[in-house]
C-alpha atoms as a PDB file:
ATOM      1  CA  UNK A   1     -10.619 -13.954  23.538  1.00  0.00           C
ATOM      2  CA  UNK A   2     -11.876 -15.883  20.533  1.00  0.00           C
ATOM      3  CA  UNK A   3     -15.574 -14.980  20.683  1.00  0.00           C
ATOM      4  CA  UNK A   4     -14.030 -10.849  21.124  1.00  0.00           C
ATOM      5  CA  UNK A   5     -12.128 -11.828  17.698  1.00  0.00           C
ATOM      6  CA  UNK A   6     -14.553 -13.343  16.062  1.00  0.00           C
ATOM      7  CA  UNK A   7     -17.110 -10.657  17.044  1.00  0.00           C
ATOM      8  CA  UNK A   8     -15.160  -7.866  15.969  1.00  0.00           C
ATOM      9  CA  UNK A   9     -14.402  -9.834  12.354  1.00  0.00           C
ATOM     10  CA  UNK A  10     -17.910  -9.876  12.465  1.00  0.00           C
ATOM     11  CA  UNK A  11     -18.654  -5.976  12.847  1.00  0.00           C
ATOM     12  CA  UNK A  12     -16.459  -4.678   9.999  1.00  0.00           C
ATOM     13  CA  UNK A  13     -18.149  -7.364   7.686  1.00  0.00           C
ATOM     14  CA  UNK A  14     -21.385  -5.664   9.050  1.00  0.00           C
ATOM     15  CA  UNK A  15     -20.119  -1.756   9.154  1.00  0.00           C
ATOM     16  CA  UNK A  16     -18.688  -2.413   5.637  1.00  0.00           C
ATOM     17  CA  UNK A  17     -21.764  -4.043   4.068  1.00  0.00           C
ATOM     18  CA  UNK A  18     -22.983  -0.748   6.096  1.00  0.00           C
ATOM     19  CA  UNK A  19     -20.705   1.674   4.191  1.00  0.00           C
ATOM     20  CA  UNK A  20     -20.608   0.074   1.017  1.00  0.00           C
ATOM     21  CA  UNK A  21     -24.541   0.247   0.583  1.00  0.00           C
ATOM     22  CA  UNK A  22     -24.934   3.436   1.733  1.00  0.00           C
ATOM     23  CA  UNK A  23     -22.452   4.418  -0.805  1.00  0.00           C
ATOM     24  CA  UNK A  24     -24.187   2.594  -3.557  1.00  0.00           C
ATOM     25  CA  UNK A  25     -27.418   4.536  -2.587  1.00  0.00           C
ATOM     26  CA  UNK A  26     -26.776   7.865  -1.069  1.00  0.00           C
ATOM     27  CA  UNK A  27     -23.060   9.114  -2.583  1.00  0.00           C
ATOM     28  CA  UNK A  28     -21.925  10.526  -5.890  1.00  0.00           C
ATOM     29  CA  UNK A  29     -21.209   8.320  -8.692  1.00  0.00           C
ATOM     30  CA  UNK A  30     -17.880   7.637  -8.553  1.00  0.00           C
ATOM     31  CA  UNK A  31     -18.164   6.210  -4.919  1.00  0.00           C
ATOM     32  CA  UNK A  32     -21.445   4.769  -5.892  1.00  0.00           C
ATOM     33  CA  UNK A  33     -19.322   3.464  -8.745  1.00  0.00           C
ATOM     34  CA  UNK A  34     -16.708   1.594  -6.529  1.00  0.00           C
ATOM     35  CA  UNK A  35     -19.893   0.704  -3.946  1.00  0.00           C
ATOM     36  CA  UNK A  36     -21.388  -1.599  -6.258  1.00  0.00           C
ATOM     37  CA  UNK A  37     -17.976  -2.786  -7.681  1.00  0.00           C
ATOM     38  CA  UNK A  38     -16.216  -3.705  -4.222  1.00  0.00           C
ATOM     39  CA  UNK A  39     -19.840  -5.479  -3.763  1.00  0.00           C
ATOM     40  CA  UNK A  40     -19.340  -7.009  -6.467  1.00  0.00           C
ATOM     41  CA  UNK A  41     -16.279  -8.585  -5.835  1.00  0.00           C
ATOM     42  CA  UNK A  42     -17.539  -9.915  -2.635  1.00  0.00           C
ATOM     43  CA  UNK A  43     -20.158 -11.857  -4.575  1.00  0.00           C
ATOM     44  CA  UNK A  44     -17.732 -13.108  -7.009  1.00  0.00           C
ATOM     45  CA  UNK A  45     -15.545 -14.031  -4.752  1.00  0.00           C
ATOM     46  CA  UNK A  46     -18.517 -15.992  -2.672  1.00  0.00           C
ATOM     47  CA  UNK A  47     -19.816 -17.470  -5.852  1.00  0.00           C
ATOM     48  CA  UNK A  48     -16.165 -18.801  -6.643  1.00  0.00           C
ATOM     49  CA  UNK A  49     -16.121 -20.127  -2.651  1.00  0.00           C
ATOM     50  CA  UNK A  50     -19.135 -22.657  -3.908  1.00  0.00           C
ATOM     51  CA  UNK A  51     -16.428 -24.426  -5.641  1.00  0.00           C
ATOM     52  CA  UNK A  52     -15.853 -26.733  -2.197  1.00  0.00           C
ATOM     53  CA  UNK A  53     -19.634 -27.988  -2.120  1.00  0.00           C
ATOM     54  CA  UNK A  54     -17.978 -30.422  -5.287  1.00  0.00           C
ATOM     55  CA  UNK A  55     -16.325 -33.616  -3.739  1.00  0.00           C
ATOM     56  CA  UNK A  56     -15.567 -34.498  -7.163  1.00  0.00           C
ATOM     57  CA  UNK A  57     -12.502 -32.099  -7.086  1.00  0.00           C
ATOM     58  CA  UNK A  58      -9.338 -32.291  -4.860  1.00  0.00           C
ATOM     59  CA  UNK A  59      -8.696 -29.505  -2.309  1.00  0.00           C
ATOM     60  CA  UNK A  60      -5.986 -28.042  -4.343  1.00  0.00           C
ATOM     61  CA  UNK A  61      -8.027 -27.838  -7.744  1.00  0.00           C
ATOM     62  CA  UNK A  62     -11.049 -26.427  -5.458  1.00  0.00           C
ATOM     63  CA  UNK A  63      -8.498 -23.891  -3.614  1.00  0.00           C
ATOM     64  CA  UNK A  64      -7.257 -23.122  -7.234  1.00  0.00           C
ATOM     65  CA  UNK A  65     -10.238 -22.398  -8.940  1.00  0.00           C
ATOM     66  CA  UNK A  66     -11.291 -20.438  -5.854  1.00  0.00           C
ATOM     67  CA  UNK A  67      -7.909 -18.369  -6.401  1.00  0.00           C
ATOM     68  CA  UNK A  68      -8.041 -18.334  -9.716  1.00  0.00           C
ATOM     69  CA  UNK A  69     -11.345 -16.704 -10.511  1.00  0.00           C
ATOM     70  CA  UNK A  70     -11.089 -14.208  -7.458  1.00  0.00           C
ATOM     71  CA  UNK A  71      -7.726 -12.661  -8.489  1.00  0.00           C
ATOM     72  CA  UNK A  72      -9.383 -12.363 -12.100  1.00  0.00           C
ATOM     73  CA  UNK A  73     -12.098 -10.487 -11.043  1.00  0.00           C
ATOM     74  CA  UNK A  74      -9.990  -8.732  -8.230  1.00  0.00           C
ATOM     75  CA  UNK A  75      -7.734  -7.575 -11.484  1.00  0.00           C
ATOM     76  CA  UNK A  76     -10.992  -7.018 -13.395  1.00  0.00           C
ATOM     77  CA  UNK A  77     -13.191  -5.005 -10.985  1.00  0.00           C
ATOM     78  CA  UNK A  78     -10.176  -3.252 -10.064  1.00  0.00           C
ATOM     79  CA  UNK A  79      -9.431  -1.875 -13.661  1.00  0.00           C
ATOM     80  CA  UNK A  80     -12.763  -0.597 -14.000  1.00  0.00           C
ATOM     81  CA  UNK A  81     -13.013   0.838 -11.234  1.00  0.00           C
ATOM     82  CA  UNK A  82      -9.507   2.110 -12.071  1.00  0.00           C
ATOM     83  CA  UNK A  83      -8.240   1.371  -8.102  1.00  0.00           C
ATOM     84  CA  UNK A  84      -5.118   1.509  -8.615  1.00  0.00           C
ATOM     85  CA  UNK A  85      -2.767   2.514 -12.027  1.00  0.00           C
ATOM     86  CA  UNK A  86      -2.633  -0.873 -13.899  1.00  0.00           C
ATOM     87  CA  UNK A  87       1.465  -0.173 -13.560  1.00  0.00           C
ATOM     88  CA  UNK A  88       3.554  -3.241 -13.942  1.00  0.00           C
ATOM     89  CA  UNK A  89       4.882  -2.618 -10.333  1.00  0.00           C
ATOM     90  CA  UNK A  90       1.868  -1.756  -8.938  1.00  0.00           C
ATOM     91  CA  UNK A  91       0.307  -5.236 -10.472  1.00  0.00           C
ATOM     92  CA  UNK A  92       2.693  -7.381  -9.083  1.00  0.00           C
ATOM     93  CA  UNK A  93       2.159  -5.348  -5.232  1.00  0.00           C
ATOM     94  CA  UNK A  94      -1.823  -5.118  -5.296  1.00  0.00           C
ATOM     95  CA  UNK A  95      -1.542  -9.214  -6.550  1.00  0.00           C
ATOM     96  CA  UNK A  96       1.013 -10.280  -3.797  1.00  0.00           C
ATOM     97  CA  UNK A  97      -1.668  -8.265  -1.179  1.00  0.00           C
ATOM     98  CA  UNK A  98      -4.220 -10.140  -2.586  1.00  0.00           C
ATOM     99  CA  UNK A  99      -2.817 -13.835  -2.615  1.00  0.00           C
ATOM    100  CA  UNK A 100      -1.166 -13.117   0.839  1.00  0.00           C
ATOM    101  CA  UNK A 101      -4.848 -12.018   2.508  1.00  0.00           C
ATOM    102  CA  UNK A 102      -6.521 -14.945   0.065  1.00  0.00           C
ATOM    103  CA  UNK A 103      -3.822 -17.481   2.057  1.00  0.00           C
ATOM    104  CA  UNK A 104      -4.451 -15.826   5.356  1.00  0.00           C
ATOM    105  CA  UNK A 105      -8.281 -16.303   5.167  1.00  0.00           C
ATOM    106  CA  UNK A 106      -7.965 -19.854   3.622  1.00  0.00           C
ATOM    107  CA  UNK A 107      -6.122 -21.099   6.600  1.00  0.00           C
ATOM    108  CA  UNK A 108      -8.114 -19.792   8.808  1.00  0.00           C
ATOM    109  CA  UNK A 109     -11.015 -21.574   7.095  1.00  0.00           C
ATOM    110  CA  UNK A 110      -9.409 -24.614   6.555  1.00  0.00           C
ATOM    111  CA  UNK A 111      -8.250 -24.916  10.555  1.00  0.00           C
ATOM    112  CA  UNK A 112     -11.955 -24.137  11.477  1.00  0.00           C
ATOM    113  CA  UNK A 113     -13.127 -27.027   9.266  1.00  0.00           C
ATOM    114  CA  UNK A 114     -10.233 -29.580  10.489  1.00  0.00           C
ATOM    115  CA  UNK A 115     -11.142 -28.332  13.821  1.00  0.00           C
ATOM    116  CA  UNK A 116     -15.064 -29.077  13.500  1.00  0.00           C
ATOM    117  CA  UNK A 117     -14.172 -32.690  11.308  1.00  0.00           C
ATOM    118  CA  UNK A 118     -12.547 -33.819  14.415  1.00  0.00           C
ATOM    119  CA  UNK A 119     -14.979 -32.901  16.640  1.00  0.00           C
ATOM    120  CA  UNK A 120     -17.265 -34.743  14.755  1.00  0.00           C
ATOM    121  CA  UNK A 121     -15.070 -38.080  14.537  1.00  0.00           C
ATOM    122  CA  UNK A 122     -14.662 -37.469  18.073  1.00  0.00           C
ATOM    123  CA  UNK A 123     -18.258 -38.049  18.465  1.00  0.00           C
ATOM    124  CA  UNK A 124     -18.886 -40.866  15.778  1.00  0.00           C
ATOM    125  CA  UNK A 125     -16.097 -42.810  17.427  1.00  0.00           C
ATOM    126  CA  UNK A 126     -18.513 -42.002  20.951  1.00  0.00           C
ATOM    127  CA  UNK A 127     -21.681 -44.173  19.441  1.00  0.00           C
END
């Protein structure tokens, strides 16, 4: 059951990379517009991920520099590519989905890694 997840969270990565460049190459320029944006917020978002290769930093200043930077370009990206009417209501909704799917993904993350750090110890405390 956990390779069928994992291969499915795999395929709408892949079918949306897919989509999005196809849109950035073969649509009209509004969608090639919102292509390139929702592209790049991925790589924003990815760049901001980097943050955890620093062990200077605690897991809370890495998680809230991570945060941090993707809501503002999230918030930025999104009001050029005018996504959604910047609304006061509206804000607060489209920044509660985003922190909510940002928390969902982190923990998933962060189990993986606790998951694979105790594996390791596992075999360190072998030799």
């Amino acid at each position: 059951m956990k390779n069928i997840i994992k291969n499915c969270v795999l395929a709408v990565g892949m079918s949306s990379t897919l989509y999005l460049l196809s849109g950035s190459i073969f649509a009209d320029s509004e969608v090639r517009k919102n292509s390139l944006l929702v592209l790049g917020l991925g790589v924003l978002i990815g760049l901001f991920s980097s943050v955890y290769e620093n062990n200077k930093l605690s897991l809370l200043a890495k998680t809230g520099i991570q945060l941090s930077g993707g809501y503002a370009s999230f918030l930025l990206l999104a009001y050029i590519g005018t996504w959604f009417p910047f609304q006061i209501g509206i804000i607060i909704t489209a920044s509660l989905l985003f922190i909510i799917i940002f928390l969902a993904i982190w923990t998933v993350f962060y189990f993986i890694e606790k998951k694979e750090l105790e594996k390791l110890n596992q075999k360190l405390d072998k030799m």
